[in-house]
Structures are given as structure tokens and as C-alpha cells.
N, C-alpha and C. Protein backbone atom coordinates (compact mmCIF):
# COMPACT_ATOMS: atom_id res chain seq x y z
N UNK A 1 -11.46 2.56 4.16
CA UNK A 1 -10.81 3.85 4.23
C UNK A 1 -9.56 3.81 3.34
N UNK A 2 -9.20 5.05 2.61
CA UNK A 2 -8.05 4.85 1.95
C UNK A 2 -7.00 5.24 2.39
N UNK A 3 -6.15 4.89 2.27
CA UNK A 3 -4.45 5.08 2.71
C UNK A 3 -3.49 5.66 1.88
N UNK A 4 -3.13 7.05 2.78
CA UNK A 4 -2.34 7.74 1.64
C UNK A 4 -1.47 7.19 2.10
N UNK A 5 -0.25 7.53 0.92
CA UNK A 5 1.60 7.51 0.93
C UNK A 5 2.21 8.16 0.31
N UNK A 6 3.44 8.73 0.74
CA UNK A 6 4.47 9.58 -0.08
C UNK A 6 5.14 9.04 -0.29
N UNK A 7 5.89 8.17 -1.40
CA UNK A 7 6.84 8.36 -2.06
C UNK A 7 8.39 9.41 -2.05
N UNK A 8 9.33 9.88 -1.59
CA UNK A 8 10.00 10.77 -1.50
C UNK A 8 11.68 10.47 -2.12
N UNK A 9 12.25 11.52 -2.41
CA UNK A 9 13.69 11.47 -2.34
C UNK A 9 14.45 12.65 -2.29
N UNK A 10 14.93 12.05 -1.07
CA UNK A 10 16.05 13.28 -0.08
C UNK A 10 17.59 13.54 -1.05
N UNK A 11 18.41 14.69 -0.25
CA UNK A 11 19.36 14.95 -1.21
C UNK A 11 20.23 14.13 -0.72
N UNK A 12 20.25 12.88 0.14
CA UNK A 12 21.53 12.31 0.54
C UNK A 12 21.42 10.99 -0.73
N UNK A 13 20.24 11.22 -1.47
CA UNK A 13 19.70 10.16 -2.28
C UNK A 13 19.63 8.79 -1.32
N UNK A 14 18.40 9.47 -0.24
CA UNK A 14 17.79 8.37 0.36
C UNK A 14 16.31 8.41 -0.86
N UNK A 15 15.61 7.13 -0.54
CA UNK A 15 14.24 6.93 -1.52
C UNK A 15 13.86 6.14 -0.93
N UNK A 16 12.11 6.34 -0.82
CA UNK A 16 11.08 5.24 -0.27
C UNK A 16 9.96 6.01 0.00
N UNK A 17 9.15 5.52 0.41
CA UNK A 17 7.78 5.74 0.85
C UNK A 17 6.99 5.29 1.92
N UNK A 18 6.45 6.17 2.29
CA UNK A 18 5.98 6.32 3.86
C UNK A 18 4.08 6.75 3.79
N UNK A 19 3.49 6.08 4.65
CA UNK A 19 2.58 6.23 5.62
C UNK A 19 2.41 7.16 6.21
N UNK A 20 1.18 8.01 5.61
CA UNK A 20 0.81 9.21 6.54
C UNK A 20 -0.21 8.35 7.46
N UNK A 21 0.23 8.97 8.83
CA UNK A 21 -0.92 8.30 9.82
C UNK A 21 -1.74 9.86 9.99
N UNK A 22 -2.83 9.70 10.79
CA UNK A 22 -3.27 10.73 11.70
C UNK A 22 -2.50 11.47 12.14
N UNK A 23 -1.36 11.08 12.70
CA UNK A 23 -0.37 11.98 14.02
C UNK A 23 0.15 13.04 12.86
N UNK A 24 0.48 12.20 11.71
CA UNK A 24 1.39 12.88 10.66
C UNK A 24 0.27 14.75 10.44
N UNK A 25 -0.80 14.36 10.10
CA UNK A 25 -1.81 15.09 9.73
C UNK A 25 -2.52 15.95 11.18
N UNK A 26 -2.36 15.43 12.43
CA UNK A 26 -2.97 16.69 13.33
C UNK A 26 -1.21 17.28 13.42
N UNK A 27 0.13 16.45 13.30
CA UNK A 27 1.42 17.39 13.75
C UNK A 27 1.48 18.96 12.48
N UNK A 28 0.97 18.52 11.07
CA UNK A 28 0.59 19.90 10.35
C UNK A 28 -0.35 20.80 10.48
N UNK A 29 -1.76 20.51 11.19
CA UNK A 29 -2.84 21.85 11.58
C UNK A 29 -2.02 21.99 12.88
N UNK A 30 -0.89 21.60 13.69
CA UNK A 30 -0.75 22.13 15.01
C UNK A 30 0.37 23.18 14.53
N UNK A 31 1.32 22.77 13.62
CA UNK A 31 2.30 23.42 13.14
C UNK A 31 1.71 24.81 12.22
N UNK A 32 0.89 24.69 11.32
CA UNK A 32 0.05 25.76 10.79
C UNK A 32 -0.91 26.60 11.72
N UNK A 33 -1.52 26.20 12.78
CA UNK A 33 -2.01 27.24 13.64
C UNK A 33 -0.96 27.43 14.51
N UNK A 34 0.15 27.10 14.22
CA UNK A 34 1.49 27.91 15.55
C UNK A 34 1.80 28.97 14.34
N UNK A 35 1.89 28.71 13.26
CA UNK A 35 2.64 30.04 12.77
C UNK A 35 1.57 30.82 11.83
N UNK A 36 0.27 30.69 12.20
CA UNK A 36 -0.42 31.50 11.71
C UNK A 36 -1.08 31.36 10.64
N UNK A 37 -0.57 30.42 9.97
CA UNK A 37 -0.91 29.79 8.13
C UNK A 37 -2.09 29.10 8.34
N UNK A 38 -2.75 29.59 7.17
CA UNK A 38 -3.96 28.76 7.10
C UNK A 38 -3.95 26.72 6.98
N UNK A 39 -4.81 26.33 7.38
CA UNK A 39 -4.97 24.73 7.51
C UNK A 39 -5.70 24.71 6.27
N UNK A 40 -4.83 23.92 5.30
CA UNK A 40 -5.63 23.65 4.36
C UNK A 40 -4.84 23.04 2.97
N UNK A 41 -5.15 22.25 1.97
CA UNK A 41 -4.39 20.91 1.66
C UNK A 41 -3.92 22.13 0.53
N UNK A 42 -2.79 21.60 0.33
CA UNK A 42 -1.69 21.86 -0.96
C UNK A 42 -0.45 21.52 -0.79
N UNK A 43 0.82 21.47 -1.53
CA UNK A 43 2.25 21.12 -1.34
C UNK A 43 2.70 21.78 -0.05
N UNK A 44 2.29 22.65 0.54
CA UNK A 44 2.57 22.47 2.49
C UNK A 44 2.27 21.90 2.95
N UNK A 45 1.09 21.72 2.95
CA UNK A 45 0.35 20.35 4.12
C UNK A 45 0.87 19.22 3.91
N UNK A 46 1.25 18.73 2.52
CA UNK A 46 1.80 17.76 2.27
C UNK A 46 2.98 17.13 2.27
N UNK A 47 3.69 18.52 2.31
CA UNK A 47 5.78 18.61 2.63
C UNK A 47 5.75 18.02 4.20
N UNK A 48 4.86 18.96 4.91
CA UNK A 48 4.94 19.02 6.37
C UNK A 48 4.17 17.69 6.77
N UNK A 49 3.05 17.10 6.12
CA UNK A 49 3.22 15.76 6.85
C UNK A 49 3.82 14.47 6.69
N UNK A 50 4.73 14.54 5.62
CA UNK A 50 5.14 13.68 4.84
C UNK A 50 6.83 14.14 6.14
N UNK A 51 7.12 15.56 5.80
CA UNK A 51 8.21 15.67 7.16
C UNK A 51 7.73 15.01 8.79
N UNK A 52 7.16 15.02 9.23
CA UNK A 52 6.47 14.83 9.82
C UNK A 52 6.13 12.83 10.25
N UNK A 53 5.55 12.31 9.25
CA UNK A 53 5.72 10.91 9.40
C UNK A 53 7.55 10.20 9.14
N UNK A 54 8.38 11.19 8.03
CA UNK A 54 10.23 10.70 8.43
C UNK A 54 10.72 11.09 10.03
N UNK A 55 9.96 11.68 10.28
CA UNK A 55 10.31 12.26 12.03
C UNK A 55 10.04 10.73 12.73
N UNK A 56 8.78 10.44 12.53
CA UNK A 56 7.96 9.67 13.16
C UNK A 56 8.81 8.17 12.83
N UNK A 57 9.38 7.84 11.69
CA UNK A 57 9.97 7.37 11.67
C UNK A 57 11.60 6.90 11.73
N UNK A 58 12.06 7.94 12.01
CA UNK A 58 13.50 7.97 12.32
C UNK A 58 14.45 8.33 11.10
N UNK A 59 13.74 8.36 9.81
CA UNK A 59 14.49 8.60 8.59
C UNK A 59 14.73 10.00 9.07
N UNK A 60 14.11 11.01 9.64
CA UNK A 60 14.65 12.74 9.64
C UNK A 60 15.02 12.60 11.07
N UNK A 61 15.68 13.63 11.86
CA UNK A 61 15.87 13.58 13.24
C UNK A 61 14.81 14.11 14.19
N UNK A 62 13.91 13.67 15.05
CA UNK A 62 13.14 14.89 15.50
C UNK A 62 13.60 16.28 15.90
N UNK A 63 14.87 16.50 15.96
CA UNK A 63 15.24 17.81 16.05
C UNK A 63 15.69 18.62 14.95
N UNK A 64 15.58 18.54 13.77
CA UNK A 64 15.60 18.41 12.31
C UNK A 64 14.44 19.71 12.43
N UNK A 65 14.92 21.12 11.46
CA UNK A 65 13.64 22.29 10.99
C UNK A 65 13.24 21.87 10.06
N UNK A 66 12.09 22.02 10.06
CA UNK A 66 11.48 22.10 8.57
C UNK A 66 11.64 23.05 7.34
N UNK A 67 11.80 24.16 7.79
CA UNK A 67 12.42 24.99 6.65
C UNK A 67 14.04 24.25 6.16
N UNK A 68 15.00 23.79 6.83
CA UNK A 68 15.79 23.31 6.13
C UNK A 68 15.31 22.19 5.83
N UNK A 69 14.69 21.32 6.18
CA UNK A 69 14.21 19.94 5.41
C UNK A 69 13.82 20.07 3.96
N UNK A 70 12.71 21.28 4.08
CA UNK A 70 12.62 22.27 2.11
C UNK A 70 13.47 22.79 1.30
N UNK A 71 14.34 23.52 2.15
CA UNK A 71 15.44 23.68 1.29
C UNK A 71 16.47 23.46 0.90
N UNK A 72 16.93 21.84 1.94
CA UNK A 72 18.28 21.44 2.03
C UNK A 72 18.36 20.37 2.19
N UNK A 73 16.94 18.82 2.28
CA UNK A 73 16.74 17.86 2.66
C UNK A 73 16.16 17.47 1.53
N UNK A 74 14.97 17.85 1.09
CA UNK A 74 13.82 16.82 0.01
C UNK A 74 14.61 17.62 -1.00
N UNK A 75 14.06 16.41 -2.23
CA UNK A 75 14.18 16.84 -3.62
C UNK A 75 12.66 16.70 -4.14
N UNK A 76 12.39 15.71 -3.96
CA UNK A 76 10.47 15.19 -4.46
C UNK A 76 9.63 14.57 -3.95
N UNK A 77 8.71 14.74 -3.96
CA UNK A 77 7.52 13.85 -3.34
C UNK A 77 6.65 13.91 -4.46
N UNK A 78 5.84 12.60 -4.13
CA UNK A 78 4.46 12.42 -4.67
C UNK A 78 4.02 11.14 -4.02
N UNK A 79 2.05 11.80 -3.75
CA UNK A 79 1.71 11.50 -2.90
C UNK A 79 0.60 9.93 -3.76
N UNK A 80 0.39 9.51 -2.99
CA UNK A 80 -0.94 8.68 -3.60
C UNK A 80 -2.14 7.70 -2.75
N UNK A 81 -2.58 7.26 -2.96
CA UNK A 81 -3.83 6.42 -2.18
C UNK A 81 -4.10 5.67 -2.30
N UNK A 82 -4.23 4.03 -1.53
CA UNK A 82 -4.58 2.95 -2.06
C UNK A 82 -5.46 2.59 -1.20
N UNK A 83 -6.88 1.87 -1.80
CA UNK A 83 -7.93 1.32 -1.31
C UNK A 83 -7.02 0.52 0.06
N UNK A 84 -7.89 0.57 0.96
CA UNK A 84 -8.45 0.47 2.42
C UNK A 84 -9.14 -1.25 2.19
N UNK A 85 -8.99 -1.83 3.39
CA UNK A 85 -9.41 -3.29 3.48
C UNK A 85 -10.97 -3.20 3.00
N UNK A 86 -10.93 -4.38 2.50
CA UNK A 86 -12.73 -4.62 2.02
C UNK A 86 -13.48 -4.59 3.07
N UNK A 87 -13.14 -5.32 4.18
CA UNK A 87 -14.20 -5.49 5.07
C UNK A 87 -14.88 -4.35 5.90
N UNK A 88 -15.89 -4.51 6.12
CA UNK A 88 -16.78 -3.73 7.01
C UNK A 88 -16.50 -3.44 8.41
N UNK A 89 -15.60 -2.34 8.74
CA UNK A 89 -15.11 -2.13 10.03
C UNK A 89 -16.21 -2.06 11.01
N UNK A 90 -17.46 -1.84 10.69
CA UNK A 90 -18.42 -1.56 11.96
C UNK A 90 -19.64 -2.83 12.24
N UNK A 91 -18.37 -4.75 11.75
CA UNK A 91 -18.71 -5.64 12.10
C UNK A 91 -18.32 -5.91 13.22
């Protein structure tokens, strides 16, 4: 399986890169069917789970909005994927 990561840098000129898990990715279809927005991949899905895993990790606050995290927190992201262990998980 492959493993995404974001890469990011905030305006306090924090930098690093993070691990989207699962949680990161069902906390954006729960957040997009609360406000009505369609579920579906582009630079939202990807702001919001990338916000979402800094939550998870303590870099953002969990009480931290996401609209200010867009407009007053990140400067960049980019995302990417690296091959998943060789072995055969269904040994």
C-alpha cells in the first residue's frame, strides 16, 4: 500500500512533513458532509487532511479553525507517495 505525506510550511516558518493516516482522511468526508461540500479529492481535501493529521499531531491546536489555518496558518503544501512495504500483508 502506498503512503501519502505532506510536506508543509506554516507562517510561523514552522516546516516538515506529516503522515496522512485514515483518521486524517474519514476527519475530511466528516467535515465535508457537515458543511455540505462535496467529498471529493482536490486542494480541500488535501488542506483539510493534512490540517487535520497537525491536529492529530499537536503541531496545530485541536481547537484551531480551519478557515483561519487557510488564511492565516499555511503557506504550502505538497503532497506525495512512497511505496508501501514489499511484503505480502495477507501472509
Amino acid at each position: 500500500m502506498k503512503k501519502m505525506h505532506v510536506e508543509y510550511e506554516l507562517a510561523d516558518e514552522t516546516t516538515g512533513t506529516v503522515r496522512i493516516l485514515a483518521a486524517d482522511k474519514i476527519a475530511f468526508e466528516a467535515f465535508a458532509r457537515s458543511h455540505g461540500q462535496p467529498v471529493e479529492d482536490g486542494p480541500k481535501a488535501l488542506t483539510y487532511m493534512l490540517f487535520a493529521a497537525l491536529q492529530r499531531t499537536g503541531v496545530v491546536p485541536t481547537a484551531a479553525d480551519f478557515s483561519d489555518f487557510v488564511t492565516s496558518t499555511l503557506l504550502d503544501l505538497a503532497p506525495s507517495q512512497t511505496a508501501g512495504d514489499e511484503e505480502n500483508p495477507t501472509r
